[in-house]
C-alpha atoms as a PDB file:
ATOM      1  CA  UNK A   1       2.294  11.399 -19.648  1.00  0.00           C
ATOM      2  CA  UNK A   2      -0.264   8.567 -20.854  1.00  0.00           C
ATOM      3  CA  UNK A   3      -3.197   9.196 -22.338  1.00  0.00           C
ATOM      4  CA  UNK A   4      -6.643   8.301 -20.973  1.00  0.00           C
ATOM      5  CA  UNK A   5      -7.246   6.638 -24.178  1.00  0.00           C
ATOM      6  CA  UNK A   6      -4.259   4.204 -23.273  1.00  0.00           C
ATOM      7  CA  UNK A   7      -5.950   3.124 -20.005  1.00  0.00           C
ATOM      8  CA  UNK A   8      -8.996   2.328 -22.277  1.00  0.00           C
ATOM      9  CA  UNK A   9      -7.438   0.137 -24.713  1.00  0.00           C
ATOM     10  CA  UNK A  10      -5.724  -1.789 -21.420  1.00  0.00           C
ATOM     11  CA  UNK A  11      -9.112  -2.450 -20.481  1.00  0.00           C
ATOM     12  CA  UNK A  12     -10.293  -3.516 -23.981  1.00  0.00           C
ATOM     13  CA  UNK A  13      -8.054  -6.283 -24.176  1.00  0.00           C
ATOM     14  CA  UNK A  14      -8.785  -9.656 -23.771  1.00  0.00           C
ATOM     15  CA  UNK A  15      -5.582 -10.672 -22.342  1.00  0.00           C
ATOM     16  CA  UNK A  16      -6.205  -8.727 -19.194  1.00  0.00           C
ATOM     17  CA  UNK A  17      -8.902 -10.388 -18.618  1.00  0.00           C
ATOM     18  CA  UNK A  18      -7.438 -13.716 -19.521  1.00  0.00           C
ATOM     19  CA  UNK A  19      -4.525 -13.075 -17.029  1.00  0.00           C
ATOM     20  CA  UNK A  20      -6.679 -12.252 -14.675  1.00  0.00           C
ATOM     21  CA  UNK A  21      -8.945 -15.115 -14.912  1.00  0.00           C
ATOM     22  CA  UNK A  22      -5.618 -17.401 -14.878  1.00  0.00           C
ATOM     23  CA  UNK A  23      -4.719 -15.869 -11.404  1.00  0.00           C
ATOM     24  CA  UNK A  24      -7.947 -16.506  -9.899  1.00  0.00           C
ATOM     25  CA  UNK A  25      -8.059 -20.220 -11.030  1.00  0.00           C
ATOM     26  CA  UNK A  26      -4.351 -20.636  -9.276  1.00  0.00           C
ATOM     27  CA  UNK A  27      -5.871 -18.806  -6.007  1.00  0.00           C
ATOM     28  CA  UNK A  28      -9.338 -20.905  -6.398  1.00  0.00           C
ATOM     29  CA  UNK A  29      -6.999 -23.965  -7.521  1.00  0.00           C
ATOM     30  CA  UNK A  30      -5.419 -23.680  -3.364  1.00  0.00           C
ATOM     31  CA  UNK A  31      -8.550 -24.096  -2.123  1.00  0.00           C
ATOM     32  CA  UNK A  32      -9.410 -27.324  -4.752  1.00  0.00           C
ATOM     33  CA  UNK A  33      -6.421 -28.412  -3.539  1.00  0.00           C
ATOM     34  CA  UNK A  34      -7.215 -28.087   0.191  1.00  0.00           C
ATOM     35  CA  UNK A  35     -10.470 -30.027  -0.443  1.00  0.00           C
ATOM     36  CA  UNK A  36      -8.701 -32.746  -2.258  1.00  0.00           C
ATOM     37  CA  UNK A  37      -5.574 -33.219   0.479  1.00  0.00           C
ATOM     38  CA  UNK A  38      -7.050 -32.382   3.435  1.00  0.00           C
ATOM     39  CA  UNK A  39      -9.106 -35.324   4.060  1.00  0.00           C
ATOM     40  CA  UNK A  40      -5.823 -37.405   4.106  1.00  0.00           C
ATOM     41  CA  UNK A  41      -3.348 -35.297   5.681  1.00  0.00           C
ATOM     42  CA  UNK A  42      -3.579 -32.504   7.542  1.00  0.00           C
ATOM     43  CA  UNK A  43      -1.521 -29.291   6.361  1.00  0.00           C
ATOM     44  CA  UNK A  44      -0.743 -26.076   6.737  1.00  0.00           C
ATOM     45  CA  UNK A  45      -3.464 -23.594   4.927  1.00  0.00           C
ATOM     46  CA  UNK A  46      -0.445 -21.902   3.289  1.00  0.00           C
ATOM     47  CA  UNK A  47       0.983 -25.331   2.087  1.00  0.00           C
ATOM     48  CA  UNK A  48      -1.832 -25.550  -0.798  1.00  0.00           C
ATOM     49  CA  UNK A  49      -0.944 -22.361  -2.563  1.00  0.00           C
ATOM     50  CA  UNK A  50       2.616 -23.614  -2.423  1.00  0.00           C
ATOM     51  CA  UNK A  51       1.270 -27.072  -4.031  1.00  0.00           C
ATOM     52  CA  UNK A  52      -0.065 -24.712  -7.392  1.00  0.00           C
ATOM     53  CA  UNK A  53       2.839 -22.511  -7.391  1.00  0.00           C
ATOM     54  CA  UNK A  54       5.077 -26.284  -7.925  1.00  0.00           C
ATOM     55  CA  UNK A  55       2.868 -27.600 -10.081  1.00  0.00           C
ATOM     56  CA  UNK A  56       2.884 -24.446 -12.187  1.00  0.00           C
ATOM     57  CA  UNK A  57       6.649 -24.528 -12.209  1.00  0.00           C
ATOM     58  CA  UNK A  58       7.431 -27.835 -12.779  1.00  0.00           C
ATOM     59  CA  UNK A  59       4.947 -28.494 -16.038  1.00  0.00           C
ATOM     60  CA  UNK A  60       4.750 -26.070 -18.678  1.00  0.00           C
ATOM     61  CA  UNK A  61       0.916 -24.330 -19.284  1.00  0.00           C
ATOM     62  CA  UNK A  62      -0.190 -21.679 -20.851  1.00  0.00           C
ATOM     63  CA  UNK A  63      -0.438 -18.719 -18.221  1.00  0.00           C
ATOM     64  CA  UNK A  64       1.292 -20.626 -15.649  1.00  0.00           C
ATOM     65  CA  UNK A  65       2.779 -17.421 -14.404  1.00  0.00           C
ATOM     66  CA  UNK A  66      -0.488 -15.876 -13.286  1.00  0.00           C
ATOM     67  CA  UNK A  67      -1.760 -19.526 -11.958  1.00  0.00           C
ATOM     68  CA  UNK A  68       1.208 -19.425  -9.784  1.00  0.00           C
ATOM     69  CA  UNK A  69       0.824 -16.030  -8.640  1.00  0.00           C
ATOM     70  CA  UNK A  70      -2.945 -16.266  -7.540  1.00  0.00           C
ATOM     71  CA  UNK A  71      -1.556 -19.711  -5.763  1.00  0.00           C
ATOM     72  CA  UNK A  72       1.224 -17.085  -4.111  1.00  0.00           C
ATOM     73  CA  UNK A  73      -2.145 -15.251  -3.574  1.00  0.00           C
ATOM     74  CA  UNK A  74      -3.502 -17.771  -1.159  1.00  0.00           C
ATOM     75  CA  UNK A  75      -0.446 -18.574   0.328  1.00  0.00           C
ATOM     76  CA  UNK A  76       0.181 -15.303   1.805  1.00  0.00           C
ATOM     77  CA  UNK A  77      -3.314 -14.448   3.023  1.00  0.00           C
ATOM     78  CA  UNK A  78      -2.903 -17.745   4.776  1.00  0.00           C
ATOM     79  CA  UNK A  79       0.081 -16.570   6.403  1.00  0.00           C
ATOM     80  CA  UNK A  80      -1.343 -13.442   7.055  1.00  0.00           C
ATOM     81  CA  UNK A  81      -4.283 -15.038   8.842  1.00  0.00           C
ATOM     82  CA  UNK A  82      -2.395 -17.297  10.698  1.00  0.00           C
ATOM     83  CA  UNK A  83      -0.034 -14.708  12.143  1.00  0.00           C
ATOM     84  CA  UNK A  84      -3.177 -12.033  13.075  1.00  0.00           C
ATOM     85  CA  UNK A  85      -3.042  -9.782  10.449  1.00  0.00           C
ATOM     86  CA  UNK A  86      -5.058 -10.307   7.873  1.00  0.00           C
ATOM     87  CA  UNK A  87      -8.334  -8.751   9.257  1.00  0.00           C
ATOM     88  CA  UNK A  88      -5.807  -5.408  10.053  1.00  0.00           C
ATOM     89  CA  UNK A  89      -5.067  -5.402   6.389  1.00  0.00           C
ATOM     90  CA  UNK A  90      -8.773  -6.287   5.460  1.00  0.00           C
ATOM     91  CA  UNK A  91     -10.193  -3.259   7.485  1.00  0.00           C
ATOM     92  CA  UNK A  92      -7.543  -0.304   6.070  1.00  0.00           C
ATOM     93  CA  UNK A  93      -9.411   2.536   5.870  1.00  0.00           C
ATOM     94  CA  UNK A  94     -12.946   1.133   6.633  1.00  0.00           C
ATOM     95  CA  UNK A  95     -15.123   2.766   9.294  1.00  0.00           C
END
């Protein structure tokens, strides 16, 4: 069984934090994205996500794997919006 003091040092390190800062700049980089393309031609909300998860696979950057995955991010909440169930899944266990 782990040790609390594992769970600590998890926390402690930077790269935690750096992957998680990676997958919020692929989920914020959807929306930059959407701002960019939009104007021009009209897609689907999920299509932007898609657009980071590409460019993450096809050129090589340091924590491209957690860019991609907050791009996934975005993709499936747009799905999930688009087919009704996002605010379901937002308001588990809520009052």
């Amino acid at each position: 069984m782990p040790e609390i003091g594992d769970a600590f040092d998890a926390l402690m390190d930077p790269e935690v934090y750096t992957q998680a800062a990676a997958g919020f700049a692929g989920y914020a980089g959807a929306e930059v994205a959407q701002n960019l393309i939009e104007p021009h031609f009209d897609a689907p909300d999920e299509a932007y996500g898609l657009v980071v998860v590409g460019t993450t696979a096809a050129v090589d950057v340091p924590y491209g794997t957690a860019i991609g995955i907050g791009g996934g991010a975005h993709t499936v909440e747009a799905a999930a919006e688009r087919v009704g169930v996002r605010e379901t899944i937002v308001n588990i266990g809520g009052n």
